[in-house]
PDB file of N, CA and C in Angstrom:
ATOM      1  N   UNK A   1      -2.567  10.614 -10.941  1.00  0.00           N
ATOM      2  CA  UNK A   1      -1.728   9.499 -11.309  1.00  0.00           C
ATOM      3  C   UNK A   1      -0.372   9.662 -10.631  1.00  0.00           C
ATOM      4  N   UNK A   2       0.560   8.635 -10.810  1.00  0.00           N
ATOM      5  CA  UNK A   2       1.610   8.395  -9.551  1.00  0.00           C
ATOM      6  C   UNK A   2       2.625   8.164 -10.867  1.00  0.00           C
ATOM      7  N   UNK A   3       3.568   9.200 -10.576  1.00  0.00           N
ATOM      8  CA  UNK A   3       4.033   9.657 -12.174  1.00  0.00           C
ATOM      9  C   UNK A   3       5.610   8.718 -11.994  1.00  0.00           C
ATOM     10  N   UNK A   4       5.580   8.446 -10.767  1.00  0.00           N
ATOM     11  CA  UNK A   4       7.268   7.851 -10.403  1.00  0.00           C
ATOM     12  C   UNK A   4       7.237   7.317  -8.941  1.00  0.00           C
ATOM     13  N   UNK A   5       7.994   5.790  -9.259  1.00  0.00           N
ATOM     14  CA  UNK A   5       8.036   4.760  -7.614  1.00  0.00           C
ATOM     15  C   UNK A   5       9.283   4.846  -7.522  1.00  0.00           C
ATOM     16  N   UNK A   6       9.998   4.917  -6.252  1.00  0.00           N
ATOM     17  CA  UNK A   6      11.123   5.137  -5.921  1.00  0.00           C
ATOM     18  C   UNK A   6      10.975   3.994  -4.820  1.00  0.00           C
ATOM     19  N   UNK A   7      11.793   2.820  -5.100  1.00  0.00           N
ATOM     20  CA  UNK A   7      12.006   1.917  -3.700  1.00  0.00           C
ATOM     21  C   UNK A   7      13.130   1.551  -3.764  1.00  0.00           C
ATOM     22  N   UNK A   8      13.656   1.099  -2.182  1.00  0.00           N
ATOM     23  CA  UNK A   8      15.246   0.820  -1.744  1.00  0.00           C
ATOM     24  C   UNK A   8      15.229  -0.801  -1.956  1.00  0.00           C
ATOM     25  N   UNK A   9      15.444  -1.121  -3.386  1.00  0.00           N
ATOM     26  CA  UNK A   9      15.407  -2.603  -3.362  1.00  0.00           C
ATOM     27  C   UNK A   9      16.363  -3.516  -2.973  1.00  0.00           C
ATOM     28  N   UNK A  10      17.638  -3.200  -2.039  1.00  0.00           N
ATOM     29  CA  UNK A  10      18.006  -3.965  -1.243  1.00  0.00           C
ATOM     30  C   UNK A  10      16.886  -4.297  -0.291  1.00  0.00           C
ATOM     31  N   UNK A  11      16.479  -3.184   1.020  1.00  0.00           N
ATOM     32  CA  UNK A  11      15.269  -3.739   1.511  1.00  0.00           C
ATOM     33  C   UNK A  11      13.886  -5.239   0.596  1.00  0.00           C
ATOM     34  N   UNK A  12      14.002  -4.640  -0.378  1.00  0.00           N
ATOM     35  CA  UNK A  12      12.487  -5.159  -0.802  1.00  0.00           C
ATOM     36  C   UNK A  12      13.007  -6.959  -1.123  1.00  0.00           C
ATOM     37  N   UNK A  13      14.271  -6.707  -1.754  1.00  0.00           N
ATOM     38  CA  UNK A  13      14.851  -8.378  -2.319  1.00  0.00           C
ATOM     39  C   UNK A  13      14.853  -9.217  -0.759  1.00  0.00           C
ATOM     40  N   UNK A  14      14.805  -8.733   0.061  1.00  0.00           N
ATOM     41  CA  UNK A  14      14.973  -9.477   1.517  1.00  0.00           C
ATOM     42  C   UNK A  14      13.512  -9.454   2.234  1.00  0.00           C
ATOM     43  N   UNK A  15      12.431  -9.473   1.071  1.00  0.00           N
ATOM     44  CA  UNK A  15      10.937  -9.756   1.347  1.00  0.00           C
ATOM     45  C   UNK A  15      10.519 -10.573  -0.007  1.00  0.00           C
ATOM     46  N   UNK A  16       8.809 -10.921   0.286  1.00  0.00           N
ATOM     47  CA  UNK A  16       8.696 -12.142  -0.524  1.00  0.00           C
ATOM     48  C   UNK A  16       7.689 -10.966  -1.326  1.00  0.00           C
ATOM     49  N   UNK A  17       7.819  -9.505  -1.591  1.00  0.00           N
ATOM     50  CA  UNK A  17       7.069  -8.613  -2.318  1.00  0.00           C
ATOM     51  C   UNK A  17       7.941  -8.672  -3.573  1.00  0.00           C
ATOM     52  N   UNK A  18       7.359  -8.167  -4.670  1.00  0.00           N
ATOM     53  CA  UNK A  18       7.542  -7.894  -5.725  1.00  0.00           C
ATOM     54  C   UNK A  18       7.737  -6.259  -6.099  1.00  0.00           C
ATOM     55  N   UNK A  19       8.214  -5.975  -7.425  1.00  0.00           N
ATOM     56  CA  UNK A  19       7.815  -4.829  -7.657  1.00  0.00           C
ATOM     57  C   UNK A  19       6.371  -4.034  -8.017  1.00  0.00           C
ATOM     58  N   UNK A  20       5.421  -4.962  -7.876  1.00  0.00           N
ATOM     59  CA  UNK A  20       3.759  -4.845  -8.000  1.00  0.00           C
ATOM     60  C   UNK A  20       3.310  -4.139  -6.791  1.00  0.00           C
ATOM     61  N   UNK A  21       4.087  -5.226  -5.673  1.00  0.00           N
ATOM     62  CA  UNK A  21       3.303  -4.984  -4.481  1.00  0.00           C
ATOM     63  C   UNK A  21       3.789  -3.672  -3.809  1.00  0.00           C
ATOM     64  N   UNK A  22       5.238  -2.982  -4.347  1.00  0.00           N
ATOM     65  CA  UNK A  22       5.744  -1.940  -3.845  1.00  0.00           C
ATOM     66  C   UNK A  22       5.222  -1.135  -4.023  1.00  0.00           C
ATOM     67  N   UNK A  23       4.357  -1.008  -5.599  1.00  0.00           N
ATOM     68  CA  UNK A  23       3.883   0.025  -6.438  1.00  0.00           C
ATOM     69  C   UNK A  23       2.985   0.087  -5.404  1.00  0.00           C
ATOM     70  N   UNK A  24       2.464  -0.699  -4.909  1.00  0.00           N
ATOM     71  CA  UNK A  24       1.071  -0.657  -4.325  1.00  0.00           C
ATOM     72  C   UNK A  24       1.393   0.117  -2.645  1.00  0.00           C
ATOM     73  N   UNK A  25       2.460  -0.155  -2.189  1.00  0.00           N
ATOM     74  CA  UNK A  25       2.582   0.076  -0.784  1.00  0.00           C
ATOM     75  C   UNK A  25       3.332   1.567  -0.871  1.00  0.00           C
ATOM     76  N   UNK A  26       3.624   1.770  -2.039  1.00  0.00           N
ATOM     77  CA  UNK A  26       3.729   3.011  -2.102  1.00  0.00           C
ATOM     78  C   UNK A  26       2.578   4.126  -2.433  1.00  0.00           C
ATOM     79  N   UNK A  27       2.049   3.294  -3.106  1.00  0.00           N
ATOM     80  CA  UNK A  27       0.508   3.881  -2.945  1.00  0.00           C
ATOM     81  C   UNK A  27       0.087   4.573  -1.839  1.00  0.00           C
ATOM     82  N   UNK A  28      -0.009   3.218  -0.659  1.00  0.00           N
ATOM     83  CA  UNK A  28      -0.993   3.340   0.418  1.00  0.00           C
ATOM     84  C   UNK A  28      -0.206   3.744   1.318  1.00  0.00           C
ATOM     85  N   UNK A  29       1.035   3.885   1.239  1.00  0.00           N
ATOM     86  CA  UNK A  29       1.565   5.130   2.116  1.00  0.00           C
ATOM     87  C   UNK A  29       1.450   6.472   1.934  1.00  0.00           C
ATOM     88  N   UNK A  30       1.416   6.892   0.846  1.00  0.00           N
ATOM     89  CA  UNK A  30       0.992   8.234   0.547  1.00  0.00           C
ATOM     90  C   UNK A  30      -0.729   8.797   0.530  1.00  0.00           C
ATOM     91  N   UNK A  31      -1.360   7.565  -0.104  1.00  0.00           N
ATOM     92  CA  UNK A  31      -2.958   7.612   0.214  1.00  0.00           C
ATOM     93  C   UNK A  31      -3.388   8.045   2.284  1.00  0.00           C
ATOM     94  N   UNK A  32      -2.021   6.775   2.957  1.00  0.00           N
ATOM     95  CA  UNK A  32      -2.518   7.292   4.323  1.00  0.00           C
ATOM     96  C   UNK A  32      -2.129   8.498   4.439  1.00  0.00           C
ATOM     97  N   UNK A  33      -0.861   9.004   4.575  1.00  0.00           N
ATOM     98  CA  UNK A  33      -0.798  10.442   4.780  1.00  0.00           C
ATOM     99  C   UNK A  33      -1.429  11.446   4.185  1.00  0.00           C
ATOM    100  N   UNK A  34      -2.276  11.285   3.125  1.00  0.00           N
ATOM    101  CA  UNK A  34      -3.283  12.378   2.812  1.00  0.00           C
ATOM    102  C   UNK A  34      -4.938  11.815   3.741  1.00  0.00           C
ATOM    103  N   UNK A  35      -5.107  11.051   3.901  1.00  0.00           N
ATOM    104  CA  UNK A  35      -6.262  10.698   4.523  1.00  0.00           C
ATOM    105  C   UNK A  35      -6.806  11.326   5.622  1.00  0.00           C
ATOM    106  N   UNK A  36      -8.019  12.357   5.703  1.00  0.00           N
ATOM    107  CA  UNK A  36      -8.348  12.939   6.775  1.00  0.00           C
ATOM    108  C   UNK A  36      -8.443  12.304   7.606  1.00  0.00           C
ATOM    109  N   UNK A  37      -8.133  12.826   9.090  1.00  0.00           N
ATOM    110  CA  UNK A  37      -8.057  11.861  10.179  1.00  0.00           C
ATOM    111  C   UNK A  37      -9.936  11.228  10.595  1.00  0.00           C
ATOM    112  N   UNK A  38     -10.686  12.804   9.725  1.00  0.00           N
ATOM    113  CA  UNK A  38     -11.754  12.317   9.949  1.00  0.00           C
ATOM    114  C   UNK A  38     -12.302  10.574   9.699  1.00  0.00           C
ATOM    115  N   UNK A  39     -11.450  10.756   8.708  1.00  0.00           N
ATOM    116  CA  UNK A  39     -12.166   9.352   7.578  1.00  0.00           C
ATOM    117  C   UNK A  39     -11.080   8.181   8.476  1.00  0.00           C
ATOM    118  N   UNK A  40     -10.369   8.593   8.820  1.00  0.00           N
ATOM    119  CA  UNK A  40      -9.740   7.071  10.180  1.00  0.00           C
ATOM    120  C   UNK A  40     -10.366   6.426  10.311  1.00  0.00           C
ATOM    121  N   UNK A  41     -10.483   4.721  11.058  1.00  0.00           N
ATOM    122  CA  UNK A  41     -10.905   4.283  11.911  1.00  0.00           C
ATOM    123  C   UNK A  41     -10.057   3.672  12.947  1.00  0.00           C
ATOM    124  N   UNK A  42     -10.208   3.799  14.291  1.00  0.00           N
ATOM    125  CA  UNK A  42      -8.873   3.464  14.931  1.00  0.00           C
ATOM    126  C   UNK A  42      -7.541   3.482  14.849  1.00  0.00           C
ATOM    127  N   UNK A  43      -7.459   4.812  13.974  1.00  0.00           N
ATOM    128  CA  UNK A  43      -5.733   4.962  13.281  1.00  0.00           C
ATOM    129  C   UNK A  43      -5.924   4.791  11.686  1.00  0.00           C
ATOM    130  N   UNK A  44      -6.480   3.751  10.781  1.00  0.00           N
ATOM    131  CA  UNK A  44      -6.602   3.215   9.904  1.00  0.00           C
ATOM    132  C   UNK A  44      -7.102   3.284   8.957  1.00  0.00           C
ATOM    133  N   UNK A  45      -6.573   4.231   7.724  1.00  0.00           N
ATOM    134  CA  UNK A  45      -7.272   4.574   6.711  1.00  0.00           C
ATOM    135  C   UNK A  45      -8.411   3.433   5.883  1.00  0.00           C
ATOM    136  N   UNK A  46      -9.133   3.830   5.000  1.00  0.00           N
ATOM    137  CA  UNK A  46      -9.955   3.156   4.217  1.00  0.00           C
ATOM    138  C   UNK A  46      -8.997   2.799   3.014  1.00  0.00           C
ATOM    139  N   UNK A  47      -9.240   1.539   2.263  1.00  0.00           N
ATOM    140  CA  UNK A  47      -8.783   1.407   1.445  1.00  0.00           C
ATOM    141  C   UNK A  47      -9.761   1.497   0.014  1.00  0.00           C
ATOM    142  N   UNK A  48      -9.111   2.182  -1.028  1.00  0.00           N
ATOM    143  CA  UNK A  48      -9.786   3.076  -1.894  1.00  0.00           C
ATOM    144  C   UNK A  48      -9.177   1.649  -2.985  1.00  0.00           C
ATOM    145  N   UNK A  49      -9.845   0.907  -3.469  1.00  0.00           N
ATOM    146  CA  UNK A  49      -8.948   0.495  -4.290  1.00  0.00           C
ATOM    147  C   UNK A  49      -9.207   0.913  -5.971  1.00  0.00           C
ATOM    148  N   UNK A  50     -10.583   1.889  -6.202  1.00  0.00           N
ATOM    149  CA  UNK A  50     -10.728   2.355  -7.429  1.00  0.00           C
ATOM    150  C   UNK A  50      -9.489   2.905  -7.592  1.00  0.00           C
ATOM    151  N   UNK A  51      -9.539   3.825  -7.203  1.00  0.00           N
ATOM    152  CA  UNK A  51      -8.884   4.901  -6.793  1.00  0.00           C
ATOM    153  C   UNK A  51      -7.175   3.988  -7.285  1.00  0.00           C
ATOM    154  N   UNK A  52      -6.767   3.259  -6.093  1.00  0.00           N
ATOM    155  CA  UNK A  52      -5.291   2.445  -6.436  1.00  0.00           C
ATOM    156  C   UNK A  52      -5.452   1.791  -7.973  1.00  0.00           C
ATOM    157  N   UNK A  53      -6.540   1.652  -8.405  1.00  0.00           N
ATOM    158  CA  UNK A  53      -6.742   0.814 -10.047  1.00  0.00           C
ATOM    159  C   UNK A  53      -6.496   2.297 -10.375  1.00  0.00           C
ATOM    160  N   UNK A  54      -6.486   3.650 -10.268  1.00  0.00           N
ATOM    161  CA  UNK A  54      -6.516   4.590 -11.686  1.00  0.00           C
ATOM    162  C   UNK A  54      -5.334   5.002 -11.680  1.00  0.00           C
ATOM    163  N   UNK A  55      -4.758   5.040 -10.256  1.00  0.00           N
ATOM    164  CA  UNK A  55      -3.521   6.091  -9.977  1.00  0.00           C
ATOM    165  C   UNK A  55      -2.702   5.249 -10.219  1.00  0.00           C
ATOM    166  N   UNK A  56      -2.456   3.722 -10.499  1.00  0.00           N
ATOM    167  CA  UNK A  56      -1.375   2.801 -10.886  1.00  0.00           C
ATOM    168  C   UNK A  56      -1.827   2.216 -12.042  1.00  0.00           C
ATOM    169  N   UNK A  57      -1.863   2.827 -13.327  1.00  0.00           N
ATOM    170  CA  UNK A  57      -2.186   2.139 -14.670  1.00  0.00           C
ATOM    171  C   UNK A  57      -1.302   1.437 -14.914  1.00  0.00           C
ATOM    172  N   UNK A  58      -0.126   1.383 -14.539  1.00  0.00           N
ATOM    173  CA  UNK A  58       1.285   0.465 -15.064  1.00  0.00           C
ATOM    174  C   UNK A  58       1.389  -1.074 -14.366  1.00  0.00           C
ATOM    175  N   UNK A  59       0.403  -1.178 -13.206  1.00  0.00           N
ATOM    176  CA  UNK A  59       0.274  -2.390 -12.762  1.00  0.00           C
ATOM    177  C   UNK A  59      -0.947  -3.373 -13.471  1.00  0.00           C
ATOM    178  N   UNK A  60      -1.557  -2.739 -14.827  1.00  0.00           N
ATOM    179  CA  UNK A  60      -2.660  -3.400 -15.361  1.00  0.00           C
ATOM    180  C   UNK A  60      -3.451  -4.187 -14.459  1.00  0.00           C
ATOM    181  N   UNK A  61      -3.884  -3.919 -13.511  1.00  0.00           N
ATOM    182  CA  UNK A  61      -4.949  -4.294 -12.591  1.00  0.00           C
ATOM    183  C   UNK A  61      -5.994  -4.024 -13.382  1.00  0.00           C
ATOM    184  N   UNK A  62      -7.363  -4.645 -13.143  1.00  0.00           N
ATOM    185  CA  UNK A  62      -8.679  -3.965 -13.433  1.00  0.00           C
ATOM    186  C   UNK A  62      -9.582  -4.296 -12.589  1.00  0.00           C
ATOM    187  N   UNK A  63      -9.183  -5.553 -11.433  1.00  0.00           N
ATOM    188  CA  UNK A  63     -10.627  -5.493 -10.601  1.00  0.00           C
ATOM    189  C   UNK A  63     -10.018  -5.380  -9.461  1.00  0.00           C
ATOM    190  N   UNK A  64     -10.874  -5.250  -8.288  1.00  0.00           N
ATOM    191  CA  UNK A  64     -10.557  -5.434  -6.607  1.00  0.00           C
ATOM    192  C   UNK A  64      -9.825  -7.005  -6.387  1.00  0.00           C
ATOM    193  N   UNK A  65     -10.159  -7.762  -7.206  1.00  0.00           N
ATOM    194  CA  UNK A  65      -9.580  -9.078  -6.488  1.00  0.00           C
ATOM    195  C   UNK A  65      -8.318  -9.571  -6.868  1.00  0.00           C
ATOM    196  N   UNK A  66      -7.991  -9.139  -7.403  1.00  0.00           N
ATOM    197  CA  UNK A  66      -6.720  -9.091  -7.639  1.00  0.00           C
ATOM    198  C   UNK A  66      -5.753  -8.022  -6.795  1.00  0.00           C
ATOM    199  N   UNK A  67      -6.529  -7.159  -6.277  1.00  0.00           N
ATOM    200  CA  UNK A  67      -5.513  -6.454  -4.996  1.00  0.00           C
ATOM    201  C   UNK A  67      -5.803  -6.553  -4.133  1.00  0.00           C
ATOM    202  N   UNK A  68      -6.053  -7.227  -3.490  1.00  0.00           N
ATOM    203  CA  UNK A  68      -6.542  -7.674  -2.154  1.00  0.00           C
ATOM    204  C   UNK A  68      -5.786  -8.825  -1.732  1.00  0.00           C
ATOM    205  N   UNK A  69      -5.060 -10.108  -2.436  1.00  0.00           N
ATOM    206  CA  UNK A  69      -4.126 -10.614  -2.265  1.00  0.00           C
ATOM    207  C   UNK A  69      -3.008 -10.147  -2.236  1.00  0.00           C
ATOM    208  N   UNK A  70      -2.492  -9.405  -2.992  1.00  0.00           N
ATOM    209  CA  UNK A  70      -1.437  -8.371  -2.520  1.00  0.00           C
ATOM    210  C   UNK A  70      -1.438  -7.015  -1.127  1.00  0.00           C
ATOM    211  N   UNK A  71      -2.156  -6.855  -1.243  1.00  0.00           N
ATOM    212  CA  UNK A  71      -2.501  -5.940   0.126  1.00  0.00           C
ATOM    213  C   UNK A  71      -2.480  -7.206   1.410  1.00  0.00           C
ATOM    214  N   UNK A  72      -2.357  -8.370   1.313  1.00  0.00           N
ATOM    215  CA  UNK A  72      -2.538  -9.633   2.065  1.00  0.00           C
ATOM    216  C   UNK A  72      -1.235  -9.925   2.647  1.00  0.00           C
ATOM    217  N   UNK A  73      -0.198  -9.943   1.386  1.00  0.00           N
ATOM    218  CA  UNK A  73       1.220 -10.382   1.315  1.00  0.00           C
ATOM    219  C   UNK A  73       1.792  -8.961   1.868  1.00  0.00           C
ATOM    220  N   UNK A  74       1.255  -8.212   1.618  1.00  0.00           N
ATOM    221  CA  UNK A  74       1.859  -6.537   2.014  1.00  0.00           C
ATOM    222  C   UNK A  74       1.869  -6.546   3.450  1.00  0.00           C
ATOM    223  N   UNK A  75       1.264  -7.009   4.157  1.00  0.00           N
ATOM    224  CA  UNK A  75       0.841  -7.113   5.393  1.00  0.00           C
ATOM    225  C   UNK A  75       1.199  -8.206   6.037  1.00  0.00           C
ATOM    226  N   UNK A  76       1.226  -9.366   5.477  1.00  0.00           N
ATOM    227  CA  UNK A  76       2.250 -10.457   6.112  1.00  0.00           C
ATOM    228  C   UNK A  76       3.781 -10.284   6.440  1.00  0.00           C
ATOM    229  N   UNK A  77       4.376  -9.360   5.399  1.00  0.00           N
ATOM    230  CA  UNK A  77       6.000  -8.758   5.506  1.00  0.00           C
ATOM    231  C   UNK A  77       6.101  -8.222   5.822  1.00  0.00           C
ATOM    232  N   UNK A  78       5.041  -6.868   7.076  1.00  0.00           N
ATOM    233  CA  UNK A  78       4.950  -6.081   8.161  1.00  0.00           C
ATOM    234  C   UNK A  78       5.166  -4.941   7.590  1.00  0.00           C
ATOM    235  N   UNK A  79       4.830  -4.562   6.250  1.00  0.00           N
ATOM    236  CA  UNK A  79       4.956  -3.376   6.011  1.00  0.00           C
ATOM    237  C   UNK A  79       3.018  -2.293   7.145  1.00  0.00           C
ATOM    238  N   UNK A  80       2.157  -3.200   6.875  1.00  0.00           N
ATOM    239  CA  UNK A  80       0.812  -2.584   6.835  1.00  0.00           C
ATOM    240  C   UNK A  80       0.431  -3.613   7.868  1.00  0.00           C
ATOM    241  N   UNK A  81      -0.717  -3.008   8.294  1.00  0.00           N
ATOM    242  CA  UNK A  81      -1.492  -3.360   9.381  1.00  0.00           C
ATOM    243  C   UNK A  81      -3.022  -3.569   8.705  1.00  0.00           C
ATOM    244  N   UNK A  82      -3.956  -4.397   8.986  1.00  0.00           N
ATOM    245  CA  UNK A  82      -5.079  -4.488   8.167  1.00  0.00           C
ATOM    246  C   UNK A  82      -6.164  -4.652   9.038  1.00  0.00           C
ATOM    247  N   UNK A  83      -7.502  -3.768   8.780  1.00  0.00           N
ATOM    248  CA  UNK A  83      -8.165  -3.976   9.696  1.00  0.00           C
ATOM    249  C   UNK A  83     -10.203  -4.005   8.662  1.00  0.00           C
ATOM    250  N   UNK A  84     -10.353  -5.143   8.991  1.00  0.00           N
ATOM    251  CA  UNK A  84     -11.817  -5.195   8.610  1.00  0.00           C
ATOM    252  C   UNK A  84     -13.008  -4.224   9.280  1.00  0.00           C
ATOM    253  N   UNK A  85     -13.584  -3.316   8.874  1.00  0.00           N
ATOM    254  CA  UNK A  85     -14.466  -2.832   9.619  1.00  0.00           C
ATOM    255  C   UNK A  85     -15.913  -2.930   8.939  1.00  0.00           C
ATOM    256  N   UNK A  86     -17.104  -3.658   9.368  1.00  0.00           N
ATOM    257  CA  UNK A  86     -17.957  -3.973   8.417  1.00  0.00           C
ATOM    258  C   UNK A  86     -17.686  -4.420   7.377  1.00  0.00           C
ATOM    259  N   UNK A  87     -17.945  -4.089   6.088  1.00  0.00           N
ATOM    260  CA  UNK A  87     -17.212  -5.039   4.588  1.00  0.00           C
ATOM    261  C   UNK A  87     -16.437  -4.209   4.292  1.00  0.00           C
ATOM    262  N   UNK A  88     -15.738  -3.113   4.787  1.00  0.00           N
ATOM    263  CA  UNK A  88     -14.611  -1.955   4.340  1.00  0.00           C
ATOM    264  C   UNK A  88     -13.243  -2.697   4.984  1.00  0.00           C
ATOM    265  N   UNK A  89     -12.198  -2.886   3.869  1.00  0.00           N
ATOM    266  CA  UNK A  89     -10.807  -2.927   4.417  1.00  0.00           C
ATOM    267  C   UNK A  89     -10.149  -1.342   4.972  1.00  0.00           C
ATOM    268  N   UNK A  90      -9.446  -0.927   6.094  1.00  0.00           N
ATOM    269  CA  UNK A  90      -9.017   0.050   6.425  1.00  0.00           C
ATOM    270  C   UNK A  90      -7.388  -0.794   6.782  1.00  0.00           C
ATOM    271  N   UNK A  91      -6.601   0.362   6.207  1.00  0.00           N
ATOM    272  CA  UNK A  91      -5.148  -0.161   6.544  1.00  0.00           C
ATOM    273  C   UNK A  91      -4.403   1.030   7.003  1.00  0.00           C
ATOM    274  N   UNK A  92      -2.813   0.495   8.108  1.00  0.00           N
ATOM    275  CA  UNK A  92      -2.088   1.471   8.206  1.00  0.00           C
ATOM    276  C   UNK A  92      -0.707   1.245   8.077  1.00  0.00           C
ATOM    277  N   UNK A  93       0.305   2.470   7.790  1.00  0.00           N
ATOM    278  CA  UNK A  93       1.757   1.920   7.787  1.00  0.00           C
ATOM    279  C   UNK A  93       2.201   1.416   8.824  1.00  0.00           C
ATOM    280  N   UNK A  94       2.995   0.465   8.902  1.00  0.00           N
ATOM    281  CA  UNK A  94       3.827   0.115   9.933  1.00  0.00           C
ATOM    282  C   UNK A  94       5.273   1.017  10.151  1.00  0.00           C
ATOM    283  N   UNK A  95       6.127   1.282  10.993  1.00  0.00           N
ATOM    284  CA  UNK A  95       7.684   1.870  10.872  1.00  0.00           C
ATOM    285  C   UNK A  95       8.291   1.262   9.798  1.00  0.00           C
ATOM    286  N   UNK A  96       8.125  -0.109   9.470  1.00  0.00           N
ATOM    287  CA  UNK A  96       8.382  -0.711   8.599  1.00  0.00           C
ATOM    288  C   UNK A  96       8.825  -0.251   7.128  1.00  0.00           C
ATOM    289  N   UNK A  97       7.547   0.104   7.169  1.00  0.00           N
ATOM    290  CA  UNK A  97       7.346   0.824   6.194  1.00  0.00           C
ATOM    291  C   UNK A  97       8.324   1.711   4.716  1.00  0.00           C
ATOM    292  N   UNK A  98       8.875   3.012   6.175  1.00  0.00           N
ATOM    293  CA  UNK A  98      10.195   3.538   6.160  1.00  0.00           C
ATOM    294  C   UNK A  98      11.157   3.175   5.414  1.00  0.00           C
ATOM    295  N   UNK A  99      11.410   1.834   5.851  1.00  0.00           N
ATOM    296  CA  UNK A  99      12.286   1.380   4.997  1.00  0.00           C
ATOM    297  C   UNK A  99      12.594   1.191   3.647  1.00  0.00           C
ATOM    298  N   UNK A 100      11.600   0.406   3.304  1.00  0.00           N
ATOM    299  CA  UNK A 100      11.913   0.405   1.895  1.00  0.00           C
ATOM    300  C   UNK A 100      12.095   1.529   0.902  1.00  0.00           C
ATOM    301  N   UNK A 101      11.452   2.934   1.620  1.00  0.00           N
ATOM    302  CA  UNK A 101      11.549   3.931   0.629  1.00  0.00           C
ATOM    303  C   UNK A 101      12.781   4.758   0.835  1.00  0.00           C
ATOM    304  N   UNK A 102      13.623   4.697   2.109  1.00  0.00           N
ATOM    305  CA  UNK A 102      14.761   5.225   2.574  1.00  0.00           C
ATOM    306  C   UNK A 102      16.170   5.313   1.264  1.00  0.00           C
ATOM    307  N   UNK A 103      16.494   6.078   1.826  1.00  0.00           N
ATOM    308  CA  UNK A 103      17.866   6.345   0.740  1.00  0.00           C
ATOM    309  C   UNK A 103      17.433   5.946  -0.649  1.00  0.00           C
ATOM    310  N   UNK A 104      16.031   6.906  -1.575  1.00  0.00           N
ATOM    311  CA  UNK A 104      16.185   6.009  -2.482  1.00  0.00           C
ATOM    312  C   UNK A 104      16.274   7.590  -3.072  1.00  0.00           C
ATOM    313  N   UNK A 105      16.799   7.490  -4.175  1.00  0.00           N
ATOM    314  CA  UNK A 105      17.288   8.711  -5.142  1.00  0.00           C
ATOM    315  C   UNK A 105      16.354   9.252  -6.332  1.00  0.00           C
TER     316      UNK A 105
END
C-alpha cells in the first residue's frame, strides 16, 4: 500500500488532473521504476491495474473502468505515454512527469 502522495500542486492546478488522477500517476511512476526491464515493451511498462485498485484504497475505485479514463486524461496532459499491445495497456513516464512531484516536502 502507498502510505503517502506528495504532489507540487502549483504544477498540477495548471492541468485539467485532479487529485485522483495524481494519486494515480504517482502510482505509475513508481510502479515504472520498479518494473523489470524484462516485463517492458518498447520502453513501456504493463499496466497492473489490480494491483493500482489495492495499493490506492483511498481513491475507492473497484473496477478497471473507471481507471482507464483517467490513465486517458493522464496522458492527454503529457504526463504518460500509452501504448496498446494486444488487449494489454503498457505505459511510460514522460520528463513531464518530474514535475509535478518536484520540490514537494
Amino acid at each position: 500500500m502507498q502510505y503517502s502522495i506528495n504532489i507540487n500542486q502549483l504544477v498540477l492546478a495548471d492541468t485539467t488532473l485532479d487529485l485522483l488522477d495524481s494519486a494515480i500517476l504517482m502510482y505509475l511512476r513508481t510502479a515504472y521504476t520498479f518494473t523489470d526491464s524484462n516485463a517492458k515493451r518498447n520502453g513501456h511498462a504493463p499496466l497492473d491495474c489490480d494491483d493500482l485498485i489495492e495499493t490506492l484504497p483511498l481513491l475507492r475505485i473497484k473496477n478497471v473502468g473507471s481507471i482507464i479514463p483517467r490513465v486517458n486524461r493522464i496522458e492527454e496532459n503529457g504526463f504518460i505515454t500509452i501504448q496498446k499491445i494486444k488487449n494489454e495497456l503498457y505505459f511510460k513516464p514522460t520528463p513531464k512527469v518530474d514535475t509535478l512531484f518536484s520540490d514537494c516536502q
